[in-house]
Protein backbone atom coordinates (compact mmCIF):
# COMPACT_ATOMS: atom_id res chain seq x y z
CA UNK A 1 14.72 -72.64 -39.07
CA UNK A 2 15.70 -68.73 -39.56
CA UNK A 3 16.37 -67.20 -42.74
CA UNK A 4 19.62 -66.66 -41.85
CA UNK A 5 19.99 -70.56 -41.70
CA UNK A 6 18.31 -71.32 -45.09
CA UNK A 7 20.84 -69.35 -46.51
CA UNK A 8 23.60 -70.85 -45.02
CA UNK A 9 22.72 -74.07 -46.40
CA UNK A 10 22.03 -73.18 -48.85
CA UNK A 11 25.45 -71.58 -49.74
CA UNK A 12 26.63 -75.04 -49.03
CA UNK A 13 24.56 -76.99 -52.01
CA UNK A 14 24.44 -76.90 -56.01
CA UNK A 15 20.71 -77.64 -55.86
CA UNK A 16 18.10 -76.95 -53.00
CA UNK A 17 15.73 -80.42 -52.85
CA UNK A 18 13.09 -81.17 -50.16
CA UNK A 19 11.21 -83.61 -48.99
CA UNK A 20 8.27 -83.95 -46.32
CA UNK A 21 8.82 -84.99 -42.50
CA UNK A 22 7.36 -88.69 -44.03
CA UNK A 23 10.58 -88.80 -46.56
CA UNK A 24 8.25 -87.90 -49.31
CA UNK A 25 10.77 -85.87 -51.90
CA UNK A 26 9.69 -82.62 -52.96
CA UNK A 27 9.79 -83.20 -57.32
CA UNK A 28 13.60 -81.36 -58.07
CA UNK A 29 11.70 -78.83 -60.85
CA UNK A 30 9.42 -77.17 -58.18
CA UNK A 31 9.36 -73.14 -58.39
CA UNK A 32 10.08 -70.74 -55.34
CA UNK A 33 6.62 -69.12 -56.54
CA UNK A 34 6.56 -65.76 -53.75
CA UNK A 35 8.79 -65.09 -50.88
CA UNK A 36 7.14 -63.19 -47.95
CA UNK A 37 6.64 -61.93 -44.81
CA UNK A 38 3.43 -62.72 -42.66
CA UNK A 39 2.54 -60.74 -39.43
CA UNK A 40 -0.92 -62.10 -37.77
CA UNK A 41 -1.83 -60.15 -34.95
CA UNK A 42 -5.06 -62.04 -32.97
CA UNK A 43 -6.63 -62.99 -30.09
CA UNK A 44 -6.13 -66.19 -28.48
CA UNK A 45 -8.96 -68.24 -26.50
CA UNK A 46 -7.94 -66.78 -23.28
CA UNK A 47 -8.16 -63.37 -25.04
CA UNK A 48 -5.10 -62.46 -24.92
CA UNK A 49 -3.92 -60.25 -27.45
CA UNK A 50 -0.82 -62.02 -29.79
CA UNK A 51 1.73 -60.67 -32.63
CA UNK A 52 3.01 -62.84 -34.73
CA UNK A 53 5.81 -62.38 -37.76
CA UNK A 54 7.76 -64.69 -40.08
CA UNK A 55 8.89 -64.99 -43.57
CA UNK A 56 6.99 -67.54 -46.01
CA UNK A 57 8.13 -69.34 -49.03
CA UNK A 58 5.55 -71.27 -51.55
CA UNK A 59 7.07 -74.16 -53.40
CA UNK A 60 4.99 -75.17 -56.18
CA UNK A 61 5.42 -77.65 -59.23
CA UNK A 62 4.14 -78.16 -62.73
CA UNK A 63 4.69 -80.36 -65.54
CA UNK A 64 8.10 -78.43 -66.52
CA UNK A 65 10.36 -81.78 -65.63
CA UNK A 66 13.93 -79.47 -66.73
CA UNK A 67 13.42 -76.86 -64.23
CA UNK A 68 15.96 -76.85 -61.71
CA UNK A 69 16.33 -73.94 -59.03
CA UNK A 70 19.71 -73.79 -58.16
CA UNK A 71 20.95 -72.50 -54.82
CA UNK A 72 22.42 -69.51 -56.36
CA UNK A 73 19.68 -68.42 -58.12
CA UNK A 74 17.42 -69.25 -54.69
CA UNK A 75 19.80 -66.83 -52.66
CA UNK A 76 19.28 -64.29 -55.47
CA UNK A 77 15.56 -64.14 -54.40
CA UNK A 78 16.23 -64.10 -50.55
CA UNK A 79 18.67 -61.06 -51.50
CA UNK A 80 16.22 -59.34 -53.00
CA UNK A 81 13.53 -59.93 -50.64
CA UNK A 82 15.63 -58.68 -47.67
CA UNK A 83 16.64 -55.52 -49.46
CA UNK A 84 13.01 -54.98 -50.33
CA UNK A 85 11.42 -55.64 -46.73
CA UNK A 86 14.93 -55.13 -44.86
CA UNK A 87 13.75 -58.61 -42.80
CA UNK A 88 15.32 -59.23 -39.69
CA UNK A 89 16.25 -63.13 -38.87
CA UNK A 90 12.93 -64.52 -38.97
CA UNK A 91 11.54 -68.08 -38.57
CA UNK A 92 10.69 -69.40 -41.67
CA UNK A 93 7.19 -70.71 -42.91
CA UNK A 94 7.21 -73.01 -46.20
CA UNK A 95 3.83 -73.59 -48.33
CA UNK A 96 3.30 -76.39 -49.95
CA UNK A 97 0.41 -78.08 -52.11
CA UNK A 98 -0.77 -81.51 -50.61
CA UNK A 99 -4.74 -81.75 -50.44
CA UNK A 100 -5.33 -78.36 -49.54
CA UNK A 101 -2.50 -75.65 -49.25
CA UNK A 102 -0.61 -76.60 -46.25
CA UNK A 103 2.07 -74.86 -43.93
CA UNK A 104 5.59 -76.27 -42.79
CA UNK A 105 7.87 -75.33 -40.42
CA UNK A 106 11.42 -76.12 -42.32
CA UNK A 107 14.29 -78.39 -40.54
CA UNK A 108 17.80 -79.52 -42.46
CA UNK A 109 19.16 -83.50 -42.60
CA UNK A 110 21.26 -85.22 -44.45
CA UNK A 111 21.28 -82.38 -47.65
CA UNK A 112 17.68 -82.04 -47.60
CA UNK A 113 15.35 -79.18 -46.23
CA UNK A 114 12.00 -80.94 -44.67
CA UNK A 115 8.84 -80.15 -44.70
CA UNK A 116 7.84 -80.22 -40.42
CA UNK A 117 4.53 -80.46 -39.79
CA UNK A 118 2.88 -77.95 -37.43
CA UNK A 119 0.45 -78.58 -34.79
CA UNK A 120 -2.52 -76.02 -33.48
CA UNK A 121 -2.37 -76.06 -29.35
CA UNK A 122 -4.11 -73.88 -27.17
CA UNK A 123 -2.18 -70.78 -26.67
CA UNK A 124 -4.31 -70.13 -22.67
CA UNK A 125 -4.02 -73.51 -21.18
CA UNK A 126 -4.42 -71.51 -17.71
CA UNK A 127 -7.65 -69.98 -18.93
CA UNK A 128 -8.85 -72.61 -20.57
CA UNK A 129 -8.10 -75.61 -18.07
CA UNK A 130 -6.13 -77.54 -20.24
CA UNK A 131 -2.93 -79.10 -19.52
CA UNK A 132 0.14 -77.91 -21.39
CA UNK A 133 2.26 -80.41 -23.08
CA UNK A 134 5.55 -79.86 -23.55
CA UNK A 135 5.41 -81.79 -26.94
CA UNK A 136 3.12 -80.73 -29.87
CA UNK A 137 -0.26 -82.03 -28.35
CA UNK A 138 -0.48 -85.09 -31.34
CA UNK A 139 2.67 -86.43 -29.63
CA UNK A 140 2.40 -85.43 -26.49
CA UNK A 141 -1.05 -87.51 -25.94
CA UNK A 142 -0.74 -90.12 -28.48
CA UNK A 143 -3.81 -87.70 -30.16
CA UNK A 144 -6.03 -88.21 -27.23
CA UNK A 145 -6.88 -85.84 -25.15
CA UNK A 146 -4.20 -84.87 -22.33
């Protein structure tokens, strides 16, 4: 999902509320805690030289059970972040605490923004000699080796 997305459906709800790709909800007090943008520039195992760029969002929740984020106050922050870094439409990254710090793409169903899990994959199959799935490799192979 692009920014420009989130904040179209946002525009559409009262009250943001998430839950993970396993329908898991996201606890409705959680805090937009920082609003971002990430650039990683690297080197992939083929050594090939990479750029990447998107905006991040942290949810994160505490024990203060009236909180509620509404959309309008959400869109607020995404205003303010885009006049600040003057971000173009960029895919959108969403933190989240599970047993370590983990990071989400972000899909839309049914009134709800989910958590997507991401997959690593080698980014040189040609160099490397492995066989490019067209499928994040877990589903791809069944998590076996292609």
């Amino acid at each position: 999902m692009k920014i420009n997305d989130l904040i179209e459906k946002l525009e559409q709800l009262e009250y943001p509320k998430f839950k993970n790709a396993d329908g898991i909800r996201i606890p409705p007090y959680f805090h937009v805690t920082e609003l971002g943008m990430k650039r990683k520039d690297f080197i992939d195992c083929g050594g090939n030289l990479n750029h990447t760029q998107h905006i991040s969002f942290q949810l994160w929740t505490d024990e203060d059970f009236e909180h509620r984020l509404t959309s309008s106050n959400f869109l607020s922050i995404i205003e303010s972040f885009r006049e600040t870094f003057n971000s173009p439409n960029l895919d959108i990254e969403v933190e989240y605490q599970g047993n370590t710090l983990g990071s989400y793409d972000l899909a839309f169903e049914d009134d709800y923004f989910i958590l997507m899990p991401k997959y690593t994959d080698c980014l040189a199959p040609d160099k490397c000699g492995v066989r490019k799935c067209d499928k994040p490799r877990k589903k791809c192979c069944g998590g076996k080796k292609c």
